[in-house]
C-alpha atoms as a PDB file:
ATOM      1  CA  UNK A   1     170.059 191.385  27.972  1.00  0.00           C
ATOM      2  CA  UNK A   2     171.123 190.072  31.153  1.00  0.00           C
ATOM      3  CA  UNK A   3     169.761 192.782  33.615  1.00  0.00           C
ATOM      4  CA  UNK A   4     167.825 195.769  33.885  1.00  0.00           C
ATOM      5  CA  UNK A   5     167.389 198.251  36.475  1.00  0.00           C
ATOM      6  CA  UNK A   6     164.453 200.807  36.486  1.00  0.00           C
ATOM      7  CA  UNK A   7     164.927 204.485  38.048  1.00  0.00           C
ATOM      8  CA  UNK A   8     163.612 207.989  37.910  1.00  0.00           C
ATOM      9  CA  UNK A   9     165.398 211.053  38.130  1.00  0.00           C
ATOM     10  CA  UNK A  10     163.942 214.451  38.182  1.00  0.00           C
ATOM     11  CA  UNK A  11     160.202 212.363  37.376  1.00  0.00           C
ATOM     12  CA  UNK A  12     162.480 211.208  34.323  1.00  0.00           C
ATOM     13  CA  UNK A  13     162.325 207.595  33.558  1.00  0.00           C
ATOM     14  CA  UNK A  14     165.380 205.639  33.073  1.00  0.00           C
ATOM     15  CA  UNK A  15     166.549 201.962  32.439  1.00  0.00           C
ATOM     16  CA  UNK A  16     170.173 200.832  32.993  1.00  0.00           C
ATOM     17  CA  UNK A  17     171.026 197.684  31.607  1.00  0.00           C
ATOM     18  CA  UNK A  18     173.600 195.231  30.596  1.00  0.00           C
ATOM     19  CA  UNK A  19     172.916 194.568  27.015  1.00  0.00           C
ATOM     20  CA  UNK A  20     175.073 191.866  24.324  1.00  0.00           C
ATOM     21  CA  UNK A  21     177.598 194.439  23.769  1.00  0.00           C
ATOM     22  CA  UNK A  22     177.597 196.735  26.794  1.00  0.00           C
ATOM     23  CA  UNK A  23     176.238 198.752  29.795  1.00  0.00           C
ATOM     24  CA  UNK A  24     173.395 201.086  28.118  1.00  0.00           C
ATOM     25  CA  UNK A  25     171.060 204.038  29.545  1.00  0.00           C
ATOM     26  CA  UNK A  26     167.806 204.591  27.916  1.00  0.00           C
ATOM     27  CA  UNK A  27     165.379 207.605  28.419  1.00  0.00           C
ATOM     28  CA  UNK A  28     162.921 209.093  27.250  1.00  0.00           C
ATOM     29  CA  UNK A  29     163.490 210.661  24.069  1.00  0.00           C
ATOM     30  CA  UNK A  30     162.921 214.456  24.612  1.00  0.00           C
ATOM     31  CA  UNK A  31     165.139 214.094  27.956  1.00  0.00           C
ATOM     32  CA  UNK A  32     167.566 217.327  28.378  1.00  0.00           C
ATOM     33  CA  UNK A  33     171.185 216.633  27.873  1.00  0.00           C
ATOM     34  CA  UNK A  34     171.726 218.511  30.884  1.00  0.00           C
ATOM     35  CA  UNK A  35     169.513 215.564  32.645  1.00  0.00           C
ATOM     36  CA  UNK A  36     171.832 212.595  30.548  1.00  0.00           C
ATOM     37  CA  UNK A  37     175.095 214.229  31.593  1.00  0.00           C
ATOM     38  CA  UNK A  38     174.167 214.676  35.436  1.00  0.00           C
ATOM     39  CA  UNK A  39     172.987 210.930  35.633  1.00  0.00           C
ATOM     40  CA  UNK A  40     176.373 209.660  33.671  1.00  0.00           C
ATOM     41  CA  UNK A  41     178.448 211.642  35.573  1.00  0.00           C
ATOM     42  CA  UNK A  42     176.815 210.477  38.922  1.00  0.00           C
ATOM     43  CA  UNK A  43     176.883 206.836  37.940  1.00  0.00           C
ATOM     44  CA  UNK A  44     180.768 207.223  37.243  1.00  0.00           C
ATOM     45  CA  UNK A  45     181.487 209.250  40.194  1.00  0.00           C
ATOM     46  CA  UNK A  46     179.669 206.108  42.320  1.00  0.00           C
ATOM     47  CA  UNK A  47     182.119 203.863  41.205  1.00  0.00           C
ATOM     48  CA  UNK A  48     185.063 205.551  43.257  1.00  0.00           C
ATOM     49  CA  UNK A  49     182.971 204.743  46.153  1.00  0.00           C
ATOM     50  CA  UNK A  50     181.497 201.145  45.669  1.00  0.00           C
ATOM     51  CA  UNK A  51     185.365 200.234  44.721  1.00  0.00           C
ATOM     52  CA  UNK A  52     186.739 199.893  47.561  1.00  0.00           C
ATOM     53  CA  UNK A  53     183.969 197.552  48.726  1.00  0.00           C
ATOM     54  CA  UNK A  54     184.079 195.654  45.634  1.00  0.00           C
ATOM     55  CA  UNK A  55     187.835 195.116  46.227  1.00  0.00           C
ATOM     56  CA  UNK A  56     186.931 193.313  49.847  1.00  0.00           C
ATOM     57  CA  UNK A  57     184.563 190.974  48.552  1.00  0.00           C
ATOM     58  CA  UNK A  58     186.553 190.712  45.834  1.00  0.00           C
ATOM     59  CA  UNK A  59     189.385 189.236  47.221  1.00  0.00           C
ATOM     60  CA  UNK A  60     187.158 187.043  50.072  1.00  0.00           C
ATOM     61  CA  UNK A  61     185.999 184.949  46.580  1.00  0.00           C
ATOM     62  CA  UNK A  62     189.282 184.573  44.948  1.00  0.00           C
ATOM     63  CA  UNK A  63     190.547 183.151  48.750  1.00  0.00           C
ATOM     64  CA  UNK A  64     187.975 181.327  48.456  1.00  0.00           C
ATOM     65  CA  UNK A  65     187.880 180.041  44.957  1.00  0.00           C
ATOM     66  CA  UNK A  66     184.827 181.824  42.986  1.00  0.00           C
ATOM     67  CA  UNK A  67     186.364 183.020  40.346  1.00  0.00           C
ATOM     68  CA  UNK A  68     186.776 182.356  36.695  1.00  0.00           C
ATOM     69  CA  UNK A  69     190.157 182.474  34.708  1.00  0.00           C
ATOM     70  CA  UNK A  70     189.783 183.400  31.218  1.00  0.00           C
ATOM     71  CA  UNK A  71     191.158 180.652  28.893  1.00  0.00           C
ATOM     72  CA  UNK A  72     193.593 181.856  26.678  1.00  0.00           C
ATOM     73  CA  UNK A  73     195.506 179.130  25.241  1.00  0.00           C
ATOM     74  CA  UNK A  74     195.214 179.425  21.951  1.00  0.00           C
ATOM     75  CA  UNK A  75     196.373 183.516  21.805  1.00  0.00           C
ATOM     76  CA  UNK A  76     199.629 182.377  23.776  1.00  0.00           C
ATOM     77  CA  UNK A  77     199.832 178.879  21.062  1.00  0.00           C
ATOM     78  CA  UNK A  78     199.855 181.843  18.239  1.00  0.00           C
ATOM     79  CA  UNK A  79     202.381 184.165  20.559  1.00  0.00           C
ATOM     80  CA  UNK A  80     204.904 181.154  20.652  1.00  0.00           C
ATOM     81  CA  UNK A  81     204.362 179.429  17.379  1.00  0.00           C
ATOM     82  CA  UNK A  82     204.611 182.312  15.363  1.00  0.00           C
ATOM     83  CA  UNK A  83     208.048 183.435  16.723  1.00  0.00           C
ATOM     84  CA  UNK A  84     209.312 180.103  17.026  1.00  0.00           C
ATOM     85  CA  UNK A  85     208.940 179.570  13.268  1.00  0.00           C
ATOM     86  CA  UNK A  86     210.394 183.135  12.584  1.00  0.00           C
ATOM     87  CA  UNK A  87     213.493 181.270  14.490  1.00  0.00           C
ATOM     88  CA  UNK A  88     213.114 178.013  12.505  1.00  0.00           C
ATOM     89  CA  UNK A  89     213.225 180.123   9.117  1.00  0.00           C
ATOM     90  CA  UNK A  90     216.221 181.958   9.848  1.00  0.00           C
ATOM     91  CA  UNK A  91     218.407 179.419  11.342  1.00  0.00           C
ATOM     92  CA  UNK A  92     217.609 177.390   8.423  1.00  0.00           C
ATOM     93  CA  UNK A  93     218.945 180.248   5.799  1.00  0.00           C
ATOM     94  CA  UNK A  94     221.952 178.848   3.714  1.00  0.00           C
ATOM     95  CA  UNK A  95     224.286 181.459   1.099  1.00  0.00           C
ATOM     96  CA  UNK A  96     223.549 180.630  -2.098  1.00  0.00           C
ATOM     97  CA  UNK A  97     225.777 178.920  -4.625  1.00  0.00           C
ATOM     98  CA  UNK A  98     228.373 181.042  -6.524  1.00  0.00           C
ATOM     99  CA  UNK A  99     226.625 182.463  -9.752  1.00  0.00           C
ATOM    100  CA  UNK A 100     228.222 182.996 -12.793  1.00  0.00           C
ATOM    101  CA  UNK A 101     231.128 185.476 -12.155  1.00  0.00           C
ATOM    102  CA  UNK A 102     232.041 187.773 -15.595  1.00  0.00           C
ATOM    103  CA  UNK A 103     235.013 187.118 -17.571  1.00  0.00           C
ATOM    104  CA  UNK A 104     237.252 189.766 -16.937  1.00  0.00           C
ATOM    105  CA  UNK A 105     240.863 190.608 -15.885  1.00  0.00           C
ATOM    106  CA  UNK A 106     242.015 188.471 -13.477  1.00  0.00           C
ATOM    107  CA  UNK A 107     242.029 191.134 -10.495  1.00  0.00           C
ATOM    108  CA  UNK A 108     238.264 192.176 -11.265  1.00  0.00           C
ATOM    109  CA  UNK A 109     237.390 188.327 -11.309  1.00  0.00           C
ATOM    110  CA  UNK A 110     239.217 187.740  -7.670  1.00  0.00           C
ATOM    111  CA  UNK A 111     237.335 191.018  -6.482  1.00  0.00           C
ATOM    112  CA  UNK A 112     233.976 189.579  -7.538  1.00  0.00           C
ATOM    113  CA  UNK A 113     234.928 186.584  -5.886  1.00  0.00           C
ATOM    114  CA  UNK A 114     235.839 188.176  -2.551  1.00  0.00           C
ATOM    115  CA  UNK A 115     232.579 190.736  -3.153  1.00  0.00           C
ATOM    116  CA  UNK A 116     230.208 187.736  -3.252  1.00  0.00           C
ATOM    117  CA  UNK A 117     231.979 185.952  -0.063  1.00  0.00           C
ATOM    118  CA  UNK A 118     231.588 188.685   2.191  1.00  0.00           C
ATOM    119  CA  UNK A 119     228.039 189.177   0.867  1.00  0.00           C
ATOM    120  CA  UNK A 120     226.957 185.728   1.855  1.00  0.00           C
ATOM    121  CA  UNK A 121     228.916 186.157   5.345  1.00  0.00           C
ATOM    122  CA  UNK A 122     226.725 189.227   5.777  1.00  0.00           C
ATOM    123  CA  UNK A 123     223.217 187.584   4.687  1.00  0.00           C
ATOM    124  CA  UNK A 124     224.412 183.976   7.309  1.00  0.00           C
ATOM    125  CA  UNK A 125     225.220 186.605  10.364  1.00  0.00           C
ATOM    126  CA  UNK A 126     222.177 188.798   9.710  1.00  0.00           C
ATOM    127  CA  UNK A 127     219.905 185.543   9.998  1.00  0.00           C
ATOM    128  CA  UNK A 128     221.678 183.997  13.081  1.00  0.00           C
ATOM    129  CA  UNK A 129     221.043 187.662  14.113  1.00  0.00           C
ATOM    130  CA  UNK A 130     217.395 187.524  13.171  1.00  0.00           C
ATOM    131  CA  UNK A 131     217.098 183.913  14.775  1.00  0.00           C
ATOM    132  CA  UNK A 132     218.535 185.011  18.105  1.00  0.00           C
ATOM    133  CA  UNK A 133     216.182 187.885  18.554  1.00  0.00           C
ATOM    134  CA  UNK A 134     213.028 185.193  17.531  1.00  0.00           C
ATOM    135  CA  UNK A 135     214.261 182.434  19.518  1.00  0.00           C
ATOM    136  CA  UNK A 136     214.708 184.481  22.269  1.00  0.00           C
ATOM    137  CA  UNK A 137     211.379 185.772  21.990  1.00  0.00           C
ATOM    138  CA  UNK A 138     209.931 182.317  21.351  1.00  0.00           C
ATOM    139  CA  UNK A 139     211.722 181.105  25.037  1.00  0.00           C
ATOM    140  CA  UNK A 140     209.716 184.227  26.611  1.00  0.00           C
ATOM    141  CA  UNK A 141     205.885 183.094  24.944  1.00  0.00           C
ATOM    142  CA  UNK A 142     206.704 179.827  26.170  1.00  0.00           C
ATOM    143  CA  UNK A 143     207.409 179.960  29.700  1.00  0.00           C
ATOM    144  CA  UNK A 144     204.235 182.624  29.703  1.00  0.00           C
ATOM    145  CA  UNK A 145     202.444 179.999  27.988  1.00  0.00           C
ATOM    146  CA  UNK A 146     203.587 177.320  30.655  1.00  0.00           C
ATOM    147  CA  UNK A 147     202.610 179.548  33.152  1.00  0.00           C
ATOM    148  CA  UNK A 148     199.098 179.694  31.675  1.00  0.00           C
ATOM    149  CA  UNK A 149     198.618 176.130  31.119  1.00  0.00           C
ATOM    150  CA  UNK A 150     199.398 175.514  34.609  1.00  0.00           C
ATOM    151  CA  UNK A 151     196.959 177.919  36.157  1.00  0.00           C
ATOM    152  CA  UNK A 152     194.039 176.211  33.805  1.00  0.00           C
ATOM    153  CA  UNK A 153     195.075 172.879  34.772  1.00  0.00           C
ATOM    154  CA  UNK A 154     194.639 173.132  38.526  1.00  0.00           C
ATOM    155  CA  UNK A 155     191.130 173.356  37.925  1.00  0.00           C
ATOM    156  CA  UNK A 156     190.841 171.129  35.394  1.00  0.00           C
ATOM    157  CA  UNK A 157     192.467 167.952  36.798  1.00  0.00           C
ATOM    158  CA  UNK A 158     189.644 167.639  39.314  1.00  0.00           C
ATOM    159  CA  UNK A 159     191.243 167.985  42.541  1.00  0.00           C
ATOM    160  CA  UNK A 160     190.364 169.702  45.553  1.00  0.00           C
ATOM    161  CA  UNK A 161     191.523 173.268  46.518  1.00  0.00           C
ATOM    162  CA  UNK A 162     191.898 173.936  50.054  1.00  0.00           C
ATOM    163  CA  UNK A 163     190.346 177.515  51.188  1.00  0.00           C
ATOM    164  CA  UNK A 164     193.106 179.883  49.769  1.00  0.00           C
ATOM    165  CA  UNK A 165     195.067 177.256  47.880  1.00  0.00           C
ATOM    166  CA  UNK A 166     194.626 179.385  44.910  1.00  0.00           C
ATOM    167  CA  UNK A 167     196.212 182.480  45.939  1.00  0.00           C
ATOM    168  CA  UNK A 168     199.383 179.746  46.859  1.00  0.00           C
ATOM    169  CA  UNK A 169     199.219 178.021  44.145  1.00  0.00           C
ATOM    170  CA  UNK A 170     199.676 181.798  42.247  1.00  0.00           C
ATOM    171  CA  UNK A 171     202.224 183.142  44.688  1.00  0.00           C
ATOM    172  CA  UNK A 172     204.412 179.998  44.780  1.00  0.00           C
ATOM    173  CA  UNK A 173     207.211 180.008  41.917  1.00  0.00           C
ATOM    174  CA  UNK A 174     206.549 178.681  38.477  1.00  0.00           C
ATOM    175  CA  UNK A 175     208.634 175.259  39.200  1.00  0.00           C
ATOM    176  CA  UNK A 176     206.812 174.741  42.868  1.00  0.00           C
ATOM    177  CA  UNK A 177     203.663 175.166  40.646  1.00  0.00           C
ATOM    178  CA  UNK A 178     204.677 172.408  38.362  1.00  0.00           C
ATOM    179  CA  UNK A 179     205.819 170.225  40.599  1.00  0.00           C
ATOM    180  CA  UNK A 180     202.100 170.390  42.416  1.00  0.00           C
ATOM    181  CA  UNK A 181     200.524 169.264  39.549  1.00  0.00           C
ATOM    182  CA  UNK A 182     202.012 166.202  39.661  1.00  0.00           C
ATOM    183  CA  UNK A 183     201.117 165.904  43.425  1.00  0.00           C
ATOM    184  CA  UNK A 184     204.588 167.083  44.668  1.00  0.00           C
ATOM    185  CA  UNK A 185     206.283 164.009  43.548  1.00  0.00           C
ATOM    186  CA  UNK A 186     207.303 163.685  39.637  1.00  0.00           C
ATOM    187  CA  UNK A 187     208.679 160.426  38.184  1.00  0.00           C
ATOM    188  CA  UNK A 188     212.675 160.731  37.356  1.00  0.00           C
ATOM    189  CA  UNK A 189     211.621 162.226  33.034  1.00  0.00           C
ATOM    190  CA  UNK A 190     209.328 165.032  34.971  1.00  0.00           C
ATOM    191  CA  UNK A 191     212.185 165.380  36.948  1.00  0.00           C
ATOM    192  CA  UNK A 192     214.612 165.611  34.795  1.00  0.00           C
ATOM    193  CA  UNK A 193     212.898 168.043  32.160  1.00  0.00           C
ATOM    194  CA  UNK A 194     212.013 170.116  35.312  1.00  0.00           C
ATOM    195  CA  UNK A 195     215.590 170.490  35.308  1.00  0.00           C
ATOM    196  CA  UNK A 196     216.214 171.218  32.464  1.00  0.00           C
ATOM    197  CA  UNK A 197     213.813 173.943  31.964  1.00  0.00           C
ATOM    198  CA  UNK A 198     215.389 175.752  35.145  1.00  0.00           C
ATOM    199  CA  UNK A 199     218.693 175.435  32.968  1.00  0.00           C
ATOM    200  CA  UNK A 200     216.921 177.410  30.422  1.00  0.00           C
ATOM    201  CA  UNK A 201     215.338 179.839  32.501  1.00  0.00           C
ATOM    202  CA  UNK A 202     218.673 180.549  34.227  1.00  0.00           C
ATOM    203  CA  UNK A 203     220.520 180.603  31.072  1.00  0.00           C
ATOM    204  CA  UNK A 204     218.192 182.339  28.099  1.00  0.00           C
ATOM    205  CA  UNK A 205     214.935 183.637  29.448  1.00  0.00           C
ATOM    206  CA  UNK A 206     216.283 185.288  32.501  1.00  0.00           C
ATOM    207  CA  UNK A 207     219.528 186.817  31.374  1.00  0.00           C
ATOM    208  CA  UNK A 208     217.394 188.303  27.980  1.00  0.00           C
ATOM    209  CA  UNK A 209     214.746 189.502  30.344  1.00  0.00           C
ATOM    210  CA  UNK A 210     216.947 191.078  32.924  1.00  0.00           C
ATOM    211  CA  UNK A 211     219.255 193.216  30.745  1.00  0.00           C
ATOM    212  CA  UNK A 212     221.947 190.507  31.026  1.00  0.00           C
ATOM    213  CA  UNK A 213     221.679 190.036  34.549  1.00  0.00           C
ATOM    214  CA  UNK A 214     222.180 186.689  36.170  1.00  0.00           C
ATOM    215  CA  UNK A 215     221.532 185.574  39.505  1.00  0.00           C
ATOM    216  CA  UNK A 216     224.459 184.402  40.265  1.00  0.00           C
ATOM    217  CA  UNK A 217     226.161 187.692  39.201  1.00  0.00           C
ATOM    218  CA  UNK A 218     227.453 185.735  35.458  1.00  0.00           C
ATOM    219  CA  UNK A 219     227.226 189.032  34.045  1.00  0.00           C
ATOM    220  CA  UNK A 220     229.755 190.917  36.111  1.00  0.00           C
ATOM    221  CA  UNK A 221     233.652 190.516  35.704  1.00  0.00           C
ATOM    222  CA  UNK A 222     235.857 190.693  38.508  1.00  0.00           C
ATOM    223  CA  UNK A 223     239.366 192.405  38.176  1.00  0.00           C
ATOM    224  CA  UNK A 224     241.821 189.946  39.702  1.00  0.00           C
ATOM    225  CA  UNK A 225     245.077 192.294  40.071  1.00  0.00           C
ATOM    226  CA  UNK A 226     248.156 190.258  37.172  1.00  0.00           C
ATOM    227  CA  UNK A 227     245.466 188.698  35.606  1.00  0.00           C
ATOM    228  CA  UNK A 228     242.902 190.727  34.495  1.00  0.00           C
ATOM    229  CA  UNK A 229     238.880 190.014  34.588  1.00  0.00           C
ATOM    230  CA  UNK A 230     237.176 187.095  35.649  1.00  0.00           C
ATOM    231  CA  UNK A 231     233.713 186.101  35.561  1.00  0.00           C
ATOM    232  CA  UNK A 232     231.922 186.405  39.252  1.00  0.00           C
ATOM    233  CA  UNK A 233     230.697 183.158  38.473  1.00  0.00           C
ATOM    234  CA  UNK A 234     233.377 181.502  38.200  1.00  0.00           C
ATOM    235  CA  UNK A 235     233.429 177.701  37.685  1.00  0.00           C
ATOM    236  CA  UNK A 236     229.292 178.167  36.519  1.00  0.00           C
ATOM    237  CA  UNK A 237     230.467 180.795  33.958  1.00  0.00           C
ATOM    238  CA  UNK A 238     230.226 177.774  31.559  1.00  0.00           C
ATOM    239  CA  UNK A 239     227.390 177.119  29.235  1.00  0.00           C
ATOM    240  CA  UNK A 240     225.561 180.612  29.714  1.00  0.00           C
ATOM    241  CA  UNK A 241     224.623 183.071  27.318  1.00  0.00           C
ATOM    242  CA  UNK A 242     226.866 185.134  25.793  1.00  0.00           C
ATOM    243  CA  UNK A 243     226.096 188.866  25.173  1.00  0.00           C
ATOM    244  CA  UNK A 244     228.133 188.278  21.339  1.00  0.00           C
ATOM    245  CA  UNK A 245     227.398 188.056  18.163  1.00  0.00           C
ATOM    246  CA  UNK A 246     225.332 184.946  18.388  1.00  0.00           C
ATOM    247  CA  UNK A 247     224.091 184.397  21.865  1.00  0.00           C
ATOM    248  CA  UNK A 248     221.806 181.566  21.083  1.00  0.00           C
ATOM    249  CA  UNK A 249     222.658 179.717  17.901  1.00  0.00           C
ATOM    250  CA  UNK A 250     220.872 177.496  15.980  1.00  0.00           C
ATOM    251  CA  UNK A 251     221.945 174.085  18.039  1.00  0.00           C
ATOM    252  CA  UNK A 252     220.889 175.801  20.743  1.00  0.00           C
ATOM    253  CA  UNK A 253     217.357 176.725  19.280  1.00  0.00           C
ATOM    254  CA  UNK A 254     217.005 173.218  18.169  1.00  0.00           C
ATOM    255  CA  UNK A 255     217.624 171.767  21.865  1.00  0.00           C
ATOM    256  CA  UNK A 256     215.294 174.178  23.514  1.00  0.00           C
ATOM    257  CA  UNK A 257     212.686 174.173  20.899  1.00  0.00           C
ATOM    258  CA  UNK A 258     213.127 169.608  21.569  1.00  0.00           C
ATOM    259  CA  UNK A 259     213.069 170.439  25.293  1.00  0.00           C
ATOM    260  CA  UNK A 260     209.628 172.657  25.141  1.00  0.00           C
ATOM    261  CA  UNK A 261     208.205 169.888  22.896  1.00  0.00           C
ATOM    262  CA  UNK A 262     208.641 167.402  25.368  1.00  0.00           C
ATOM    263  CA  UNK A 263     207.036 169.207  28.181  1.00  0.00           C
ATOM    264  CA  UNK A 264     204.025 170.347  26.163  1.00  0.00           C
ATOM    265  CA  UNK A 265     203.692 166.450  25.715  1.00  0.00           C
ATOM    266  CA  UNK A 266     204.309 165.845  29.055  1.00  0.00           C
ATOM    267  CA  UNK A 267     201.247 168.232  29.724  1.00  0.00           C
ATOM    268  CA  UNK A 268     198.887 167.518  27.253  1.00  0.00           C
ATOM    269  CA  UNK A 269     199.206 162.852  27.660  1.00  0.00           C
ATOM    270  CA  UNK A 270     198.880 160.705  30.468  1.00  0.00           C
ATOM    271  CA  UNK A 271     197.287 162.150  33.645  1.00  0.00           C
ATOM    272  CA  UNK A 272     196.977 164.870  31.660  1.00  0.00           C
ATOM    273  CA  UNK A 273     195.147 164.193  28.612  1.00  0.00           C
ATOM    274  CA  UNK A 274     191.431 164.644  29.541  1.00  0.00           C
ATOM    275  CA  UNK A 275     192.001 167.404  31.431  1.00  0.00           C
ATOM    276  CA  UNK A 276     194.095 169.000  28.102  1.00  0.00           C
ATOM    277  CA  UNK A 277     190.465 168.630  26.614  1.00  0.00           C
ATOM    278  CA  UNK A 278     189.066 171.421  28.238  1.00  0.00           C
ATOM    279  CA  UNK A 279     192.204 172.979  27.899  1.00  0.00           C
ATOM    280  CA  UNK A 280     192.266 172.734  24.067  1.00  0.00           C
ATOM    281  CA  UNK A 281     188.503 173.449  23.897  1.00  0.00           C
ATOM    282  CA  UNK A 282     189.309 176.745  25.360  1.00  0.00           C
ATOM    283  CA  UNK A 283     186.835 176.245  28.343  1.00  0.00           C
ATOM    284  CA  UNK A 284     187.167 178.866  30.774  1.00  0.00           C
ATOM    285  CA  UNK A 285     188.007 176.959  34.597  1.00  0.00           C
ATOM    286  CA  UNK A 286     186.548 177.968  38.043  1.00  0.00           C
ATOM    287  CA  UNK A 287     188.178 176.953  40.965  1.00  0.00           C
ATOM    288  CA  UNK A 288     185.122 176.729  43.435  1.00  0.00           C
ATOM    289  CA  UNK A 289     184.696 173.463  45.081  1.00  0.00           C
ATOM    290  CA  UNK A 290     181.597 172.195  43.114  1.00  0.00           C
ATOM    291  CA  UNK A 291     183.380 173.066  39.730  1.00  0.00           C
ATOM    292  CA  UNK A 292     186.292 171.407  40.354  1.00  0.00           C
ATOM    293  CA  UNK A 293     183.962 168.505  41.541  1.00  0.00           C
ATOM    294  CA  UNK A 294     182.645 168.422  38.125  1.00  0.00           C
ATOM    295  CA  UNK A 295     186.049 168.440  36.065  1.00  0.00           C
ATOM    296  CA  UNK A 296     187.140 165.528  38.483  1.00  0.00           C
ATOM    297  CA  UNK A 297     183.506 163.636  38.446  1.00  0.00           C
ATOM    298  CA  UNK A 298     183.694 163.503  34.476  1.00  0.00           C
ATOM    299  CA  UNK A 299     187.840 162.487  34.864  1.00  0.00           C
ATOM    300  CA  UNK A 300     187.216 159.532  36.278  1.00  0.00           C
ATOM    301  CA  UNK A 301     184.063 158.819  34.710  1.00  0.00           C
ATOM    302  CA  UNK A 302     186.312 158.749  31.187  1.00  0.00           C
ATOM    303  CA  UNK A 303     187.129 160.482  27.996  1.00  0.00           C
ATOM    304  CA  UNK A 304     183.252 160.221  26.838  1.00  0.00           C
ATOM    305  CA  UNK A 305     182.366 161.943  29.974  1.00  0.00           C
ATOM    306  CA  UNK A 306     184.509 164.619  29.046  1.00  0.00           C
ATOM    307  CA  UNK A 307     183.568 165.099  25.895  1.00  0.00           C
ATOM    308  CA  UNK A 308     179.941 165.742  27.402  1.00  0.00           C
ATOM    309  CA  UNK A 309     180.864 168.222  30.273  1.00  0.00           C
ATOM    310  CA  UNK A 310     182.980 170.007  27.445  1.00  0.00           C
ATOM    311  CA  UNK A 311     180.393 170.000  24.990  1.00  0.00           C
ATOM    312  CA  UNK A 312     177.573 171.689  27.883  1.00  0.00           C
ATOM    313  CA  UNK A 313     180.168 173.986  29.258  1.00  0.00           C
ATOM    314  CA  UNK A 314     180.575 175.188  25.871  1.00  0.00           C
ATOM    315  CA  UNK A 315     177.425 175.510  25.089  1.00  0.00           C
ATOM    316  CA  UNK A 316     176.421 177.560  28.562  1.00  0.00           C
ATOM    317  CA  UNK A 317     179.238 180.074  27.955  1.00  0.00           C
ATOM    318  CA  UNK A 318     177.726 180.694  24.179  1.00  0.00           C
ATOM    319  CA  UNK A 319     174.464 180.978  25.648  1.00  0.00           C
ATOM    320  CA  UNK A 320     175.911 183.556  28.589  1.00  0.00           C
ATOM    321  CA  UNK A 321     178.261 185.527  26.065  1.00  0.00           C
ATOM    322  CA  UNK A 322     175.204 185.970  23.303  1.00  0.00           C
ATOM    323  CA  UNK A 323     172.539 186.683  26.509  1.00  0.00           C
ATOM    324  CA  UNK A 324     170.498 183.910  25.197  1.00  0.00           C
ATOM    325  CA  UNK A 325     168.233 183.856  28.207  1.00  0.00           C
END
């Protein structure tokens, strides 16, 4: 139990409290229904008005950074794994060897022949079909995955957050974000995988997400009079996706899925690494001064100090989730 509140209504006794698995009301036992409905119904109908004050404060602590973020990285590690290796299966599908064909005329033997061929042509495009509609679900988990790993990292790499840094820090675009983790200045490999992700973003993720819109208006043809259409794109209409039969083939899947590895390592080694502990320990950051304090304190204390701050934060959110009090 974490807290109780004592009442009467109508000379009835109650007790509201927040219990392991939920709000409860107790009362008395021979309490009318009649009674039970009136003081649920009230205590729902209350919220409508304590709302809109809730919502004030609400947003006075996350401007000023008490709040918690729930850590979720290993839900959005099974999100992109799992389609990525949906992807890997199907690009790696190969037809099978001719089997034995039967002896017959020669026309029924070249038939069989031509049968089997198209068969295997079907079974190769339906997997580079399948590993399209994986891989491009696999880009999509990522770059939500990135986008999670950056938001727990600006807690956990110890550094201060200026009063309503963390509303800018949300509100600023997902390559502005990266680029402030590494202090606004990355080394020429952050800065070149940097761009190379925006290649992707520009070319698969957005395109897919967008209905096969592009910024740049790549998805629109222009109708030059004696010549016919012409991407709006022009000169940049190379290297994007292609609406077709296989929009992102297997080479393709290989280079992105080589590109995302080498970010994650980027993320996870280096200045990175201690803070990836509580990241892999699936520690839930808060962004208030003092806790950020603490991640940093432990940082530069080393990877033993870490392992202790993990091991008690761990052990307080146990004790707070099973109301061990």
């Amino acid at each position: 139990m974490r807290w109780s509140i004592y009442a009467t209504v109508e000379a009835e006794p109650f007790v509201f409290e927040l219990q392991k698995f939920g709000c409860r009301i107790m009362a008395r036992r021979g309490v009318s229904l009649k009674l039970l409905d009136r003081v649920s119904g009230q205590l729902s109908a209350s919220l409508k008005l304590l709302e809109p004050l809730l919502k004030r404060y609400a947003e006075s602590q996350i401007a000023e950074g008490r709040l918690t973020l729930e850590n979720r990285m290993s839900l959005h590690d099974g999100r992109y794994f799992y389609f990525r290796g949906l992807a890997d299966e199907a690009f790696a599908f190969r037809p099978s060897p001719a089997g034995k064909r039967r002896r017959a005329t020669k026309k029924s033997a070249t038939m069989g022949i031509l049968t089997e061929v198209v068969e295997q042509m079907n079974l190769a495009g339906h997997a580079e079909q399948k590993g399209f509609f994986a891989s491009g679900a696999m880009v999509d988990a990522w770059f939500s995955r990135l986008e999670h790993r950056m938001l727990i990292l600006r807690a956990f790499v110890g550094k201060p957050i200026a009063a309503g840094g963390f509303n800018a820090f949300v509100a600023a675009p997902w390559d502005d974000r990266l680029v402030a983790l590494f202090d606004g200045s990355m080394d020429r490999v952050a800065g070149d995988l940097l761009g190379k992700l925006r290649e992707v973003k520009a070319k698969i993720r957005n395109p897919l997400a967008h209905g096969g819109i592009e910024s740049d208006g790549g998805a629109f043809y222009f109708h030059l009079p004696g010549v016919g259409a012409i991407p709006a794109n022009l000169s940049r209409y190379r290297g994007r996706v292609q609406l077709s039969f296989v929009p992102i083939p297997a080479a393709t899947h290989a280079e992105t899925c080589a590109l995302f590895d080498a970010v994650d390592t980027l993320l996870t080694t280096g200045p990175f690494q201690l803070p990836n502990e509580f990241v892999r320990w699936g520690i839930d950051p808060q962004y208030d001064a003092e806790s950020v304090g603490l991640y940093g304190e432990a940082i530069r204390e080393g990877a033993e100090a870490v392992e202790v701050l993990v091991d008690q934060l761990g052990r307080e959110w146990e004790r707070h989730t099973n109301m061990d009090y």
